[in-house]
PDB file of N, CA and C in Angstrom:
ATOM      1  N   UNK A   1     176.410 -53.558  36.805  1.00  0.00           N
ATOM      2  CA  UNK A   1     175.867 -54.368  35.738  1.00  0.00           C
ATOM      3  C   UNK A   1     176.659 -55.668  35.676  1.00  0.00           C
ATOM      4  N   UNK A   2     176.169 -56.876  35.353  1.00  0.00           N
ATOM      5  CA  UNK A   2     176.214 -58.028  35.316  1.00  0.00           C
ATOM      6  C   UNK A   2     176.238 -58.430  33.890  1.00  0.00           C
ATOM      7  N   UNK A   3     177.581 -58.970  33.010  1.00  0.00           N
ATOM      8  CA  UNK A   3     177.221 -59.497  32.070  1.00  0.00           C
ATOM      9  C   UNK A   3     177.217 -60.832  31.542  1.00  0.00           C
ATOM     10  N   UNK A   4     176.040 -61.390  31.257  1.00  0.00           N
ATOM     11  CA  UNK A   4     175.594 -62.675  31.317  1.00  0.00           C
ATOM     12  C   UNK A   4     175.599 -63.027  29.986  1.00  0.00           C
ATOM     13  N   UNK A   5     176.003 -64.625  29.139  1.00  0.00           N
ATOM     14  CA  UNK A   5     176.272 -65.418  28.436  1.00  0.00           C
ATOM     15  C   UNK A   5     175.005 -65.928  28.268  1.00  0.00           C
ATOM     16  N   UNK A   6     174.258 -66.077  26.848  1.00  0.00           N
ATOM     17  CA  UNK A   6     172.950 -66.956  27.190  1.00  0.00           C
ATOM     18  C   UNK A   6     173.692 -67.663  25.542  1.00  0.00           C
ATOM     19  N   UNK A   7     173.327 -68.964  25.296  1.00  0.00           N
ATOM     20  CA  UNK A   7     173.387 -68.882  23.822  1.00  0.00           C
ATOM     21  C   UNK A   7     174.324 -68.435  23.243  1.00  0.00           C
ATOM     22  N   UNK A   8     175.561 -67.454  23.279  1.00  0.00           N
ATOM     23  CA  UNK A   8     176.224 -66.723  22.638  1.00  0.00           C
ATOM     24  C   UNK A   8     175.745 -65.667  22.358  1.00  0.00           C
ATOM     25  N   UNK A   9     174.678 -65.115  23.546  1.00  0.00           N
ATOM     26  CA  UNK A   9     173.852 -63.987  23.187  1.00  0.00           C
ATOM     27  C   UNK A   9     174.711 -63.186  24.580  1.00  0.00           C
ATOM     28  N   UNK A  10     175.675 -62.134  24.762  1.00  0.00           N
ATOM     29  CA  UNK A  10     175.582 -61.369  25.588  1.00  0.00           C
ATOM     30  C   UNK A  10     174.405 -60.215  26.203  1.00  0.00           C
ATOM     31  N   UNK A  11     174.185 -60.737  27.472  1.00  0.00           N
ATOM     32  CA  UNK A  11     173.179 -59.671  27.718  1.00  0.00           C
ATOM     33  C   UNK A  11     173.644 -58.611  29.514  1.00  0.00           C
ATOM     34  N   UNK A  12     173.852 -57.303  29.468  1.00  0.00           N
ATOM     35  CA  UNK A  12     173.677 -56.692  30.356  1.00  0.00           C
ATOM     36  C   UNK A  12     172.583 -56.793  31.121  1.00  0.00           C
ATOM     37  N   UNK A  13     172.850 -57.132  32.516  1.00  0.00           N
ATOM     38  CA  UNK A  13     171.366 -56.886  33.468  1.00  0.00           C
ATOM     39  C   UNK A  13     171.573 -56.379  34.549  1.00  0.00           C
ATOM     40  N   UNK A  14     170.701 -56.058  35.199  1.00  0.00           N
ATOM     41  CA  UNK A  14     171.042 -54.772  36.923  1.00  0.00           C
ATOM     42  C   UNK A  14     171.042 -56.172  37.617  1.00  0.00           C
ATOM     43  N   UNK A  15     171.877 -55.766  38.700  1.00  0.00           N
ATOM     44  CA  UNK A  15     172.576 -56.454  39.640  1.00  0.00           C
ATOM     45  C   UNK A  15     171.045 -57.360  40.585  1.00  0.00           C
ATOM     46  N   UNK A  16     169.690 -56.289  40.865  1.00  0.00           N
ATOM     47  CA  UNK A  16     168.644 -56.583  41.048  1.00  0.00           C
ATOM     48  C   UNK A  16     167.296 -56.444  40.732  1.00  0.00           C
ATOM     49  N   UNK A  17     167.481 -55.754  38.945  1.00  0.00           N
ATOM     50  CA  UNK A  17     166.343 -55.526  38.598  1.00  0.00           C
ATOM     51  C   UNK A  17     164.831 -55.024  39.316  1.00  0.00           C
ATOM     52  N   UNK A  18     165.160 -54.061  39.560  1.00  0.00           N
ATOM     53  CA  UNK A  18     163.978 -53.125  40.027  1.00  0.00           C
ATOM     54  C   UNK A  18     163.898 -52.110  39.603  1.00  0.00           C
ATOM     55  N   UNK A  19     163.071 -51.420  39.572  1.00  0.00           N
ATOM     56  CA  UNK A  19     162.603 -49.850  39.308  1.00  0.00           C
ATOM     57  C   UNK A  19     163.671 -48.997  40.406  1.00  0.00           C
ATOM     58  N   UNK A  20     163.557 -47.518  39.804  1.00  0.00           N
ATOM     59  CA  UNK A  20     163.972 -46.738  40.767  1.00  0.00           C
ATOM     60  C   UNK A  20     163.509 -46.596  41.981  1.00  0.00           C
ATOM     61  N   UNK A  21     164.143 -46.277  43.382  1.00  0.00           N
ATOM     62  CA  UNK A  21     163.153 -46.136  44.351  1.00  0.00           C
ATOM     63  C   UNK A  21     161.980 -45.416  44.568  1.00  0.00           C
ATOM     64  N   UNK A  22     162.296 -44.192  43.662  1.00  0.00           N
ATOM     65  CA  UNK A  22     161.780 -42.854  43.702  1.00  0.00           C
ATOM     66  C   UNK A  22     162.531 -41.954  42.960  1.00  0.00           C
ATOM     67  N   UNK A  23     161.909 -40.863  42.653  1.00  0.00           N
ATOM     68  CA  UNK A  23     162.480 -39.913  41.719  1.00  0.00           C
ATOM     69  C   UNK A  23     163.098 -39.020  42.129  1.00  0.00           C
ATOM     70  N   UNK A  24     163.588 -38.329  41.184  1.00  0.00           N
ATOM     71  CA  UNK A  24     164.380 -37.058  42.046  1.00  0.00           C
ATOM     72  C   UNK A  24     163.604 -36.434  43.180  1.00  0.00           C
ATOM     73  N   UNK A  25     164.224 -36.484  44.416  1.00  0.00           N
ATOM     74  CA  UNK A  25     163.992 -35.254  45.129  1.00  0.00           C
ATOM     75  C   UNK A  25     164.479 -33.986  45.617  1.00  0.00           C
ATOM     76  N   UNK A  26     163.782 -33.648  46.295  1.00  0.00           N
ATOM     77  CA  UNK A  26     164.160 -31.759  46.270  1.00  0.00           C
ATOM     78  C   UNK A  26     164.629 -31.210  45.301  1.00  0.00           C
ATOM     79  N   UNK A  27     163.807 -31.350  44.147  1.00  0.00           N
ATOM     80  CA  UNK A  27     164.132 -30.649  43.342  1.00  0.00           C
ATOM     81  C   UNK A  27     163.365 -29.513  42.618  1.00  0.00           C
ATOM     82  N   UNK A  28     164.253 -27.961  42.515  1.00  0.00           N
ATOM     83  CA  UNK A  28     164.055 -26.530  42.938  1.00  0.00           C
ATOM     84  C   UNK A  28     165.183 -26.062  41.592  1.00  0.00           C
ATOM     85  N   UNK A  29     163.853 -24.638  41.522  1.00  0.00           N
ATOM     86  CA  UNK A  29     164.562 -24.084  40.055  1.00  0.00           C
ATOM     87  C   UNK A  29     165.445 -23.148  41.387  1.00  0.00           C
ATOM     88  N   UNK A  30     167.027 -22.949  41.028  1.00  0.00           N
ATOM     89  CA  UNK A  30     167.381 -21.851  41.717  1.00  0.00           C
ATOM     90  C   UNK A  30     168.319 -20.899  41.418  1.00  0.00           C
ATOM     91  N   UNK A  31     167.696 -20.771  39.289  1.00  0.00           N
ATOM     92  CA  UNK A  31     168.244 -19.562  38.874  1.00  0.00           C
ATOM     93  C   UNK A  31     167.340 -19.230  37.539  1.00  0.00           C
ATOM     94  N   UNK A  32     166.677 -18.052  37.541  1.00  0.00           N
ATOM     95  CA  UNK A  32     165.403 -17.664  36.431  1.00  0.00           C
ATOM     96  C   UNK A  32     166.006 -16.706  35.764  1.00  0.00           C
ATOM     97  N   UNK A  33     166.238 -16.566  34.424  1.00  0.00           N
ATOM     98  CA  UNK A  33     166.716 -15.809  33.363  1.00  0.00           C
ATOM     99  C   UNK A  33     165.549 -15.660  33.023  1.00  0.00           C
ATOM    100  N   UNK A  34     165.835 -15.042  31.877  1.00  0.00           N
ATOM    101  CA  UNK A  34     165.300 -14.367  30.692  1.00  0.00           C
ATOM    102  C   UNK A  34     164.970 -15.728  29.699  1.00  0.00           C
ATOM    103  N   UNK A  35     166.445 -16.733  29.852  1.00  0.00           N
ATOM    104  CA  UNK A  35     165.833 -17.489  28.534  1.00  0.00           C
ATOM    105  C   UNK A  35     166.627 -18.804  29.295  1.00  0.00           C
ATOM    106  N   UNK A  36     166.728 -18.789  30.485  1.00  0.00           N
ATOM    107  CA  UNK A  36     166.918 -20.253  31.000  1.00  0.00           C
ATOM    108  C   UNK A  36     167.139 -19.831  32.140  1.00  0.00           C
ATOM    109  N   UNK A  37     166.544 -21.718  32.780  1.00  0.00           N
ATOM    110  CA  UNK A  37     166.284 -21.741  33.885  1.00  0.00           C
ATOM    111  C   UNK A  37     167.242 -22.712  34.095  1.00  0.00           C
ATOM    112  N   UNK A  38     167.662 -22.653  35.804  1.00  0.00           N
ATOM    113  CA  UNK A  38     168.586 -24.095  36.428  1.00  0.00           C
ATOM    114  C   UNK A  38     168.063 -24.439  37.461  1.00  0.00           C
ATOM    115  N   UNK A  39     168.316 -26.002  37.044  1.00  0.00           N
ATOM    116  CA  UNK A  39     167.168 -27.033  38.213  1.00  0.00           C
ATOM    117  C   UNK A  39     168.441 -27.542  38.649  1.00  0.00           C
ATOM    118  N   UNK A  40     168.273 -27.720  40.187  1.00  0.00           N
ATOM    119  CA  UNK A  40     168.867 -28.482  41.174  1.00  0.00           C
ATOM    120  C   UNK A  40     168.247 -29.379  42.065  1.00  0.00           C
ATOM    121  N   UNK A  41     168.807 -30.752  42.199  1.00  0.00           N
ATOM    122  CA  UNK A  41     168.234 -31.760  43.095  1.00  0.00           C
ATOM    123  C   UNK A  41     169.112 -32.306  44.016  1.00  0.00           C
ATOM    124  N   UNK A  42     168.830 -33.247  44.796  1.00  0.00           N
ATOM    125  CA  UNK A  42     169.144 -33.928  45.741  1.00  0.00           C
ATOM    126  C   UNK A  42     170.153 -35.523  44.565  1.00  0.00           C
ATOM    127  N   UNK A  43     171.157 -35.486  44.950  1.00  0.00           N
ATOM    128  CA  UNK A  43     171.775 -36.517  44.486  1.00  0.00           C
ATOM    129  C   UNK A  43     171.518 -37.643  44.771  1.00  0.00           C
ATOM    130  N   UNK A  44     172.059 -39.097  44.002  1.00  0.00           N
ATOM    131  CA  UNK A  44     171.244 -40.127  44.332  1.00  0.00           C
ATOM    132  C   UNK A  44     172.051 -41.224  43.995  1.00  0.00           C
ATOM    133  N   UNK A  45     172.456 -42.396  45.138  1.00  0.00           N
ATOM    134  CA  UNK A  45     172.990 -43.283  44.370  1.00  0.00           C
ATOM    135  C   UNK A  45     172.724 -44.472  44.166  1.00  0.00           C
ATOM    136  N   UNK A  46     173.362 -45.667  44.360  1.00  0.00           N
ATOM    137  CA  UNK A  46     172.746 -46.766  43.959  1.00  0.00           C
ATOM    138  C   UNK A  46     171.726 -47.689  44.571  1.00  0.00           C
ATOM    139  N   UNK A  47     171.362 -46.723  45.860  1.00  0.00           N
ATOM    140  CA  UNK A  47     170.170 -47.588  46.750  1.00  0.00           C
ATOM    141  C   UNK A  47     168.976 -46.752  45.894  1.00  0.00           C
ATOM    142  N   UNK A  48     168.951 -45.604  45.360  1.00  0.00           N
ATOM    143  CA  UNK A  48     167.674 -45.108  44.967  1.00  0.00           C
ATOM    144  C   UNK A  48     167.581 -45.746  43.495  1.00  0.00           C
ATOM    145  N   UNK A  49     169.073 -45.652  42.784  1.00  0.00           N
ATOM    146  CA  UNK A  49     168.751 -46.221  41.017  1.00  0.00           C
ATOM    147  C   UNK A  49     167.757 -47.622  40.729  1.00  0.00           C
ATOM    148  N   UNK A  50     169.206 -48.231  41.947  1.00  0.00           N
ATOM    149  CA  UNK A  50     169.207 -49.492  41.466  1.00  0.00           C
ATOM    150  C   UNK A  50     169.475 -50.335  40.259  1.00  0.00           C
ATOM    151  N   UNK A  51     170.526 -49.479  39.781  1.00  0.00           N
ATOM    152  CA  UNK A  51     170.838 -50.226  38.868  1.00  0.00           C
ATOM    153  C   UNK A  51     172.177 -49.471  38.393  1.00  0.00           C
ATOM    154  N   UNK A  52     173.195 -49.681  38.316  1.00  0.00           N
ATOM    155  CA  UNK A  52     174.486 -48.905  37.898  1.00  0.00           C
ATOM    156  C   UNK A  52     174.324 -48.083  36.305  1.00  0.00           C
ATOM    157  N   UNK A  53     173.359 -48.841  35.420  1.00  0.00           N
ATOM    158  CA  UNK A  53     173.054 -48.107  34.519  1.00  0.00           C
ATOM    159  C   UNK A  53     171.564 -47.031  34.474  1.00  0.00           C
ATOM    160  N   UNK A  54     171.856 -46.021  34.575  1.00  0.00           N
ATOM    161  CA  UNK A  54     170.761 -45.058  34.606  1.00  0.00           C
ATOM    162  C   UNK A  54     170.547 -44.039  33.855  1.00  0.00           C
ATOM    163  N   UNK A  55     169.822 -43.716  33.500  1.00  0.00           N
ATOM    164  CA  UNK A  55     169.476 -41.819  32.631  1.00  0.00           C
ATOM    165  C   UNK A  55     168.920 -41.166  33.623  1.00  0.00           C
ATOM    166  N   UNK A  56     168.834 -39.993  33.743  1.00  0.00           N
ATOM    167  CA  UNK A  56     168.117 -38.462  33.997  1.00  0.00           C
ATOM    168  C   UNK A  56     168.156 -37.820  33.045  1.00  0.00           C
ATOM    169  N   UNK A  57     166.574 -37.611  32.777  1.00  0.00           N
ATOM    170  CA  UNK A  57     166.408 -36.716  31.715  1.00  0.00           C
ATOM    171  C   UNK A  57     165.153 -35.445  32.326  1.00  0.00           C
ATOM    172  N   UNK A  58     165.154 -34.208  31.908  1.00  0.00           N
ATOM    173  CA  UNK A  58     164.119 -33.257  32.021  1.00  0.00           C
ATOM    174  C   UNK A  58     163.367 -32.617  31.186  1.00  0.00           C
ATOM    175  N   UNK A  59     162.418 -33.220  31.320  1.00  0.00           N
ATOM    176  CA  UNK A  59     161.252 -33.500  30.004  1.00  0.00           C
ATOM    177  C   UNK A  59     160.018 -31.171  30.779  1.00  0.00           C
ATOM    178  N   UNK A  60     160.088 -30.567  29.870  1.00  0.00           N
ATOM    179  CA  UNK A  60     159.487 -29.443  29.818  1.00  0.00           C
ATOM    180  C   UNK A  60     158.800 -28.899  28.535  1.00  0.00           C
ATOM    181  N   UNK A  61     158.185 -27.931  29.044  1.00  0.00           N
ATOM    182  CA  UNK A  61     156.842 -27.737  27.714  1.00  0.00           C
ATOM    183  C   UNK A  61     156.397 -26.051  28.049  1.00  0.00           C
ATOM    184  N   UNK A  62     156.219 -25.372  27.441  1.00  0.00           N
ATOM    185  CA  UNK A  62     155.854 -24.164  27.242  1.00  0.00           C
ATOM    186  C   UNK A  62     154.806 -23.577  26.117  1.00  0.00           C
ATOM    187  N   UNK A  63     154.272 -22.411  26.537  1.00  0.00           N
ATOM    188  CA  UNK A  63     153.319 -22.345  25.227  1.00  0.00           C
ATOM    189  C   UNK A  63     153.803 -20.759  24.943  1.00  0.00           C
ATOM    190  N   UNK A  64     153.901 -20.183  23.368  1.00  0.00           N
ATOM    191  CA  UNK A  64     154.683 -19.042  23.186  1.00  0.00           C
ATOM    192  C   UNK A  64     153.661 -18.709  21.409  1.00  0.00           C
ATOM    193  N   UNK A  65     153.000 -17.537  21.822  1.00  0.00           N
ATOM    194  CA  UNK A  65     152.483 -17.455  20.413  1.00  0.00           C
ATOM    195  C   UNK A  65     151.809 -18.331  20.115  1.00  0.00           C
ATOM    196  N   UNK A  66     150.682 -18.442  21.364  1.00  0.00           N
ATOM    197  CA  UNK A  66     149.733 -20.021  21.222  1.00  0.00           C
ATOM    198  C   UNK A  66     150.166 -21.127  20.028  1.00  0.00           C
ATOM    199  N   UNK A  67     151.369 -21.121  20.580  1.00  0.00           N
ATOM    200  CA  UNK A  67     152.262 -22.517  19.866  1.00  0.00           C
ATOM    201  C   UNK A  67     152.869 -23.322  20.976  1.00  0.00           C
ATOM    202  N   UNK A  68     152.615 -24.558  21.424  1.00  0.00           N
ATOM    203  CA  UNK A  68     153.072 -25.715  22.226  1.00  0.00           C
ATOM    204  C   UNK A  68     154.340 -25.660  22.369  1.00  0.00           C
ATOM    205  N   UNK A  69     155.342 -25.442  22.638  1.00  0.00           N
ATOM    206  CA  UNK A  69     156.627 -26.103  22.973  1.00  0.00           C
ATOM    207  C   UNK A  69     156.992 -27.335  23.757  1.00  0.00           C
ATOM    208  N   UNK A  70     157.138 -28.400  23.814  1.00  0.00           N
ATOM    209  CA  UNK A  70     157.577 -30.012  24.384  1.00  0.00           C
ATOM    210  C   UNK A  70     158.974 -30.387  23.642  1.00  0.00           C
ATOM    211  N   UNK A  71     159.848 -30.791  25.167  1.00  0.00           N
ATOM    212  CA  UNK A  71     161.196 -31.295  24.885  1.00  0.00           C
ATOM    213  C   UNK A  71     161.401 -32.039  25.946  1.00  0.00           C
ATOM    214  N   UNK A  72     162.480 -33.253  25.781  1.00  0.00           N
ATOM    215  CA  UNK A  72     163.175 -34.026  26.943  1.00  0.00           C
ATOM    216  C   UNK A  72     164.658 -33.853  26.283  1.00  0.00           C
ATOM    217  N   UNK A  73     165.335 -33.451  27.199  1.00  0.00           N
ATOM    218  CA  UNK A  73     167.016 -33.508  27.234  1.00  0.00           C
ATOM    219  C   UNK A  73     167.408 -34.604  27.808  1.00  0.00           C
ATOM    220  N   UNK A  74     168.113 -35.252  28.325  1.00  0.00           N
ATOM    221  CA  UNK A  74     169.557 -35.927  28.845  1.00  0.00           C
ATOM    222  C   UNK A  74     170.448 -35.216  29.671  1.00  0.00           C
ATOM    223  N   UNK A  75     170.627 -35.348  30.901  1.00  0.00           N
ATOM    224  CA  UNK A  75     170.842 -34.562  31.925  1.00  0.00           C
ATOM    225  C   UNK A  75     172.238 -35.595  31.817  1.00  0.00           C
ATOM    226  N   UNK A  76     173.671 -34.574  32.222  1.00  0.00           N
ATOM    227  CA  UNK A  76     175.200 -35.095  32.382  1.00  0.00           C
ATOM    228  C   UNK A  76     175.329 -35.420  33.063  1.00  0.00           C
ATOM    229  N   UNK A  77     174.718 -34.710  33.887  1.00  0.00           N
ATOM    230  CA  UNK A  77     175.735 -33.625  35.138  1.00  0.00           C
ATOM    231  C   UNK A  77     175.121 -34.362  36.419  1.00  0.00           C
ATOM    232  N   UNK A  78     175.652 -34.167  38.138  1.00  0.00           N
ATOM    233  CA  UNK A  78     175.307 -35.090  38.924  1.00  0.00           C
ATOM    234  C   UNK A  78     174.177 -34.518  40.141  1.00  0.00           C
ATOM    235  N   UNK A  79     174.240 -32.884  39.705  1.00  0.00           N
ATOM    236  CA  UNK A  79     172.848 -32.601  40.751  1.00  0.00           C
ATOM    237  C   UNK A  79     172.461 -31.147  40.433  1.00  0.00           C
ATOM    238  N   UNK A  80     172.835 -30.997  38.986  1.00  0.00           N
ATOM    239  CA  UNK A  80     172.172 -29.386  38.756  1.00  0.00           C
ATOM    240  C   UNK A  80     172.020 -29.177  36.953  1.00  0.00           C
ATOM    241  N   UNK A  81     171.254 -28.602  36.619  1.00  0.00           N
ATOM    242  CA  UNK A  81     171.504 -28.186  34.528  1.00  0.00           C
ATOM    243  C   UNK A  81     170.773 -27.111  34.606  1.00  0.00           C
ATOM    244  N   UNK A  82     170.954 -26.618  33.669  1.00  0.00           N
ATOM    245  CA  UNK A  82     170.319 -25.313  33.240  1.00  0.00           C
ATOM    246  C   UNK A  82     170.357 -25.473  31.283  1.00  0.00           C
ATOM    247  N   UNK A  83     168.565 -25.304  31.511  1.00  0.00           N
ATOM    248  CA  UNK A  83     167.686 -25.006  30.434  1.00  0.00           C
ATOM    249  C   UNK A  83     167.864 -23.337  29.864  1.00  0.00           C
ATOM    250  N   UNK A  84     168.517 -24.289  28.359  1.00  0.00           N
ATOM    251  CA  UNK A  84     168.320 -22.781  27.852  1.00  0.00           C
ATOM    252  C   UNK A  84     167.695 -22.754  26.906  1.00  0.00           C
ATOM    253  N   UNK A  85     168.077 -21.512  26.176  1.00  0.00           N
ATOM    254  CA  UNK A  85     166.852 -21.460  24.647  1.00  0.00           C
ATOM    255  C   UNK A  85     165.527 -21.299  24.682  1.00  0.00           C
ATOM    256  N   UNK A  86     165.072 -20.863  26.172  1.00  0.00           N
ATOM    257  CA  UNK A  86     163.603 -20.818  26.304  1.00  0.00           C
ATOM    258  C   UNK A  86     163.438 -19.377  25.981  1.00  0.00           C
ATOM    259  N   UNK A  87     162.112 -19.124  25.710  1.00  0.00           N
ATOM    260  CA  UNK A  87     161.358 -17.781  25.547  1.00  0.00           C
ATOM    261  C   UNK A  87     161.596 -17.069  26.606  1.00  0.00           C
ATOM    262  N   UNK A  88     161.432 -15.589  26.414  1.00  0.00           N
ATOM    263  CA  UNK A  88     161.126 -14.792  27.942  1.00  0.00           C
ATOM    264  C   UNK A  88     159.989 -14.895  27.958  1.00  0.00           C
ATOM    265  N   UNK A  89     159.482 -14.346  29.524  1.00  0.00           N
ATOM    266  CA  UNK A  89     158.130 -14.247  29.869  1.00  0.00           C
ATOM    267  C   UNK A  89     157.325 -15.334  29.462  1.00  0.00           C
ATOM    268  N   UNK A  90     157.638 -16.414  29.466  1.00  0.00           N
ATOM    269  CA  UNK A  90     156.576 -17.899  29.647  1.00  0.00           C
ATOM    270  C   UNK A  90     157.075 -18.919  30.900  1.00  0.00           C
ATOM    271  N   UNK A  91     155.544 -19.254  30.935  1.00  0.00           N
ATOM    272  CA  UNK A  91     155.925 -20.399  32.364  1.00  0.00           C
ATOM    273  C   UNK A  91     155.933 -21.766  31.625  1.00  0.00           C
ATOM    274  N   UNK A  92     156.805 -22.168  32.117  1.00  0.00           N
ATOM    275  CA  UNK A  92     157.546 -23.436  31.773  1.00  0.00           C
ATOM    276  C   UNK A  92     157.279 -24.511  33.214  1.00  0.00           C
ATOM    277  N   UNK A  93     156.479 -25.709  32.529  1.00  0.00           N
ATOM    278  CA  UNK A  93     156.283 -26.489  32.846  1.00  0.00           C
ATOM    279  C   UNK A  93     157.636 -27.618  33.061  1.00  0.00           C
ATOM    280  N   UNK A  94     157.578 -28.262  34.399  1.00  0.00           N
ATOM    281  CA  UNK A  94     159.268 -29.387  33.873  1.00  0.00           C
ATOM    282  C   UNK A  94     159.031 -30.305  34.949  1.00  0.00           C
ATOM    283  N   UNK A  95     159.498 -31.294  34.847  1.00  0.00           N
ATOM    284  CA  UNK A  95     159.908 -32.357  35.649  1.00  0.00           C
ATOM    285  C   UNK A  95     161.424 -33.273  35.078  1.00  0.00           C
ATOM    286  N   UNK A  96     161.371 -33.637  36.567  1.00  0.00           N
ATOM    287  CA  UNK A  96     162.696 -34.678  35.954  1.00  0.00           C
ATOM    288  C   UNK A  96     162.626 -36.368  36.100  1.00  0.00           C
ATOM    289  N   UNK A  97     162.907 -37.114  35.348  1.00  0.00           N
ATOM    290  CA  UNK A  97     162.944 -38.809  35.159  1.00  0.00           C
ATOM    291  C   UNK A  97     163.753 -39.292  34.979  1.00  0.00           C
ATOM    292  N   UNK A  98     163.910 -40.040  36.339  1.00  0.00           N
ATOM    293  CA  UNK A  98     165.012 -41.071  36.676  1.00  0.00           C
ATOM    294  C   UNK A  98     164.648 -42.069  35.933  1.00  0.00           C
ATOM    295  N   UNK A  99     165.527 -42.986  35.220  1.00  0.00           N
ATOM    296  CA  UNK A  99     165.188 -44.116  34.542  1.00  0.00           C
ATOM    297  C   UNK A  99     166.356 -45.649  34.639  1.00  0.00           C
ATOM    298  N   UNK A 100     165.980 -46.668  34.307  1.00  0.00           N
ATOM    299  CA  UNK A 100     166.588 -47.971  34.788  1.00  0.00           C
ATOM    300  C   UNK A 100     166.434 -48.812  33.439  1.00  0.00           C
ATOM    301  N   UNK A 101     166.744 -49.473  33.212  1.00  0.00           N
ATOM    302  CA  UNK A 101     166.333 -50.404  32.132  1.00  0.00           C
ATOM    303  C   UNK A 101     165.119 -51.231  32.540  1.00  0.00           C
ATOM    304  N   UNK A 102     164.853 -51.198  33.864  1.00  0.00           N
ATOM    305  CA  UNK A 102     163.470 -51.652  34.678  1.00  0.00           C
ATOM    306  C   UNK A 102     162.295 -50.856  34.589  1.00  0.00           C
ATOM    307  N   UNK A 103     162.431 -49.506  34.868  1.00  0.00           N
ATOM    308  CA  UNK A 103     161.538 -48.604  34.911  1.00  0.00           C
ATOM    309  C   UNK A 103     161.671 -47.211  35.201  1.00  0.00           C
ATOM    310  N   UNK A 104     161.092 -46.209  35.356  1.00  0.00           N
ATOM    311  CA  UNK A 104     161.618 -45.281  35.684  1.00  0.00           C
ATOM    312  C   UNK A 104     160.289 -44.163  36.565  1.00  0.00           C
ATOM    313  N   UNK A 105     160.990 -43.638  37.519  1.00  0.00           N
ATOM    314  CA  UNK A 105     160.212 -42.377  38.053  1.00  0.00           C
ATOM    315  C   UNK A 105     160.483 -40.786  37.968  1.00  0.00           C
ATOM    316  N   UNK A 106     159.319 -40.126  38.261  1.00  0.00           N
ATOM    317  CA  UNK A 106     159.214 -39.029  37.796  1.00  0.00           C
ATOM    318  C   UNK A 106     159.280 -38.313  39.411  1.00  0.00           C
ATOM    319  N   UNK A 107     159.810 -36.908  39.202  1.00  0.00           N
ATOM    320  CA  UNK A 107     159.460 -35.758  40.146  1.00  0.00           C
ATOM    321  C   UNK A 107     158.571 -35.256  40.112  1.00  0.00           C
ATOM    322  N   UNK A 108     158.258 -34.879  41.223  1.00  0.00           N
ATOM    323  CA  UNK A 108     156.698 -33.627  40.924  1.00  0.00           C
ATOM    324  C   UNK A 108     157.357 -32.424  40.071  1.00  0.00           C
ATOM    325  N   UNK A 109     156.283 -31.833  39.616  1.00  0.00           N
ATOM    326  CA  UNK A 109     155.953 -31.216  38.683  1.00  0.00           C
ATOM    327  C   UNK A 109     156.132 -29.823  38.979  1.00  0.00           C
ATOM    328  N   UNK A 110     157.425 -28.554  38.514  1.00  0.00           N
ATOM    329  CA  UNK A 110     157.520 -27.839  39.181  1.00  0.00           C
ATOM    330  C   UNK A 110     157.077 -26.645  37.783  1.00  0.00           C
ATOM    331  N   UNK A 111     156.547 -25.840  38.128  1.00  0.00           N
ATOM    332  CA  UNK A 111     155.919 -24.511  37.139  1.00  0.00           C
ATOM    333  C   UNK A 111     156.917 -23.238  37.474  1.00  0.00           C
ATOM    334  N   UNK A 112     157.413 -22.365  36.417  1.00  0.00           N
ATOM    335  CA  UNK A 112     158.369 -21.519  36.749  1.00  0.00           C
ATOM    336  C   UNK A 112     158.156 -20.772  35.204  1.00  0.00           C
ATOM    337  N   UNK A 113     157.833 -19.376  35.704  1.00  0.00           N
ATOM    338  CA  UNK A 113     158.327 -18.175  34.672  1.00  0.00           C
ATOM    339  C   UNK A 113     159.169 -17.880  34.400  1.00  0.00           C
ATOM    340  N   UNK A 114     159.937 -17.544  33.429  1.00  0.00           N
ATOM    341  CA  UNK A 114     161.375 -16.502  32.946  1.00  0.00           C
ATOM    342  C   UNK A 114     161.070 -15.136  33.128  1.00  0.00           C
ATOM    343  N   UNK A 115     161.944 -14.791  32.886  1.00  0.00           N
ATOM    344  CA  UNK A 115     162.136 -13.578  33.422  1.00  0.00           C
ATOM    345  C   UNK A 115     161.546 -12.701  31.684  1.00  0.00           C
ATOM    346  N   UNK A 116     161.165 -11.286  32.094  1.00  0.00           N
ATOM    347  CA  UNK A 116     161.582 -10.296  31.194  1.00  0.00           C
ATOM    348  C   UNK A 116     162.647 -10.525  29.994  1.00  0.00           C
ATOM    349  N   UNK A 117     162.857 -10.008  28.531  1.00  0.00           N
ATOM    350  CA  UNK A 117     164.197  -9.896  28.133  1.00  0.00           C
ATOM    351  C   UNK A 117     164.428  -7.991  28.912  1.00  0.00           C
TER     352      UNK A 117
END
């Protein structure tokens, strides 16, 4: 990040302002509980961000007692999280979104059951 003087207005900007290259890839649930799941991807650095400032977040949705469930978290961590607090026995919808202050992309769309309690 670049910080630029306009006016006495400080403003942060990406070094080249673009979108991400692409979104997470290879990314695979590769642990199914009962009441959470863990997603792992392919790491990524500043040729895919493009921009030193970035989010990952994993936006998922479930339906339980024909009631909707929809959430997006904030991902820390640098190539794995695990979703908890979910229901047993529902398939859970998820993807993950890379984001830029430019724009942001999405992963395909991966579908995954929990387990039994």
């Amino acid at each position: 990040m670049v910080g630029t003087v306009i006016r006495g207005i400080h403003l942060a900007v990406c070094l080249h302002r673009y979108n991400p290259v692409h979104g997470p890839q290879n990314v695979n649930v590769v642990d199914v509980r009962a009441r959470q799941l863990t997603v792992q991807w392919e790491t990524f650095g500043y040729a895919v961000t493009r921009c030193h400032s970035y989010n990952l977040t994993v936006q998922y949705q479930y339906v339980f007692n024909q009631q909707e469930f929809a959430a997006e978290e904030l991902i820390q961590t640098s190539s794995h999280y695990t979703l908890r607090g979910l229901r047993p026995f529902v398939t859970v919808r998820l993807r993950l979104v890379l984001a830029n202050p430019e724009g942001s992309k999405e992963s395909e769309e991966i579908v995954k059951q929990t387990e039994e309690d």
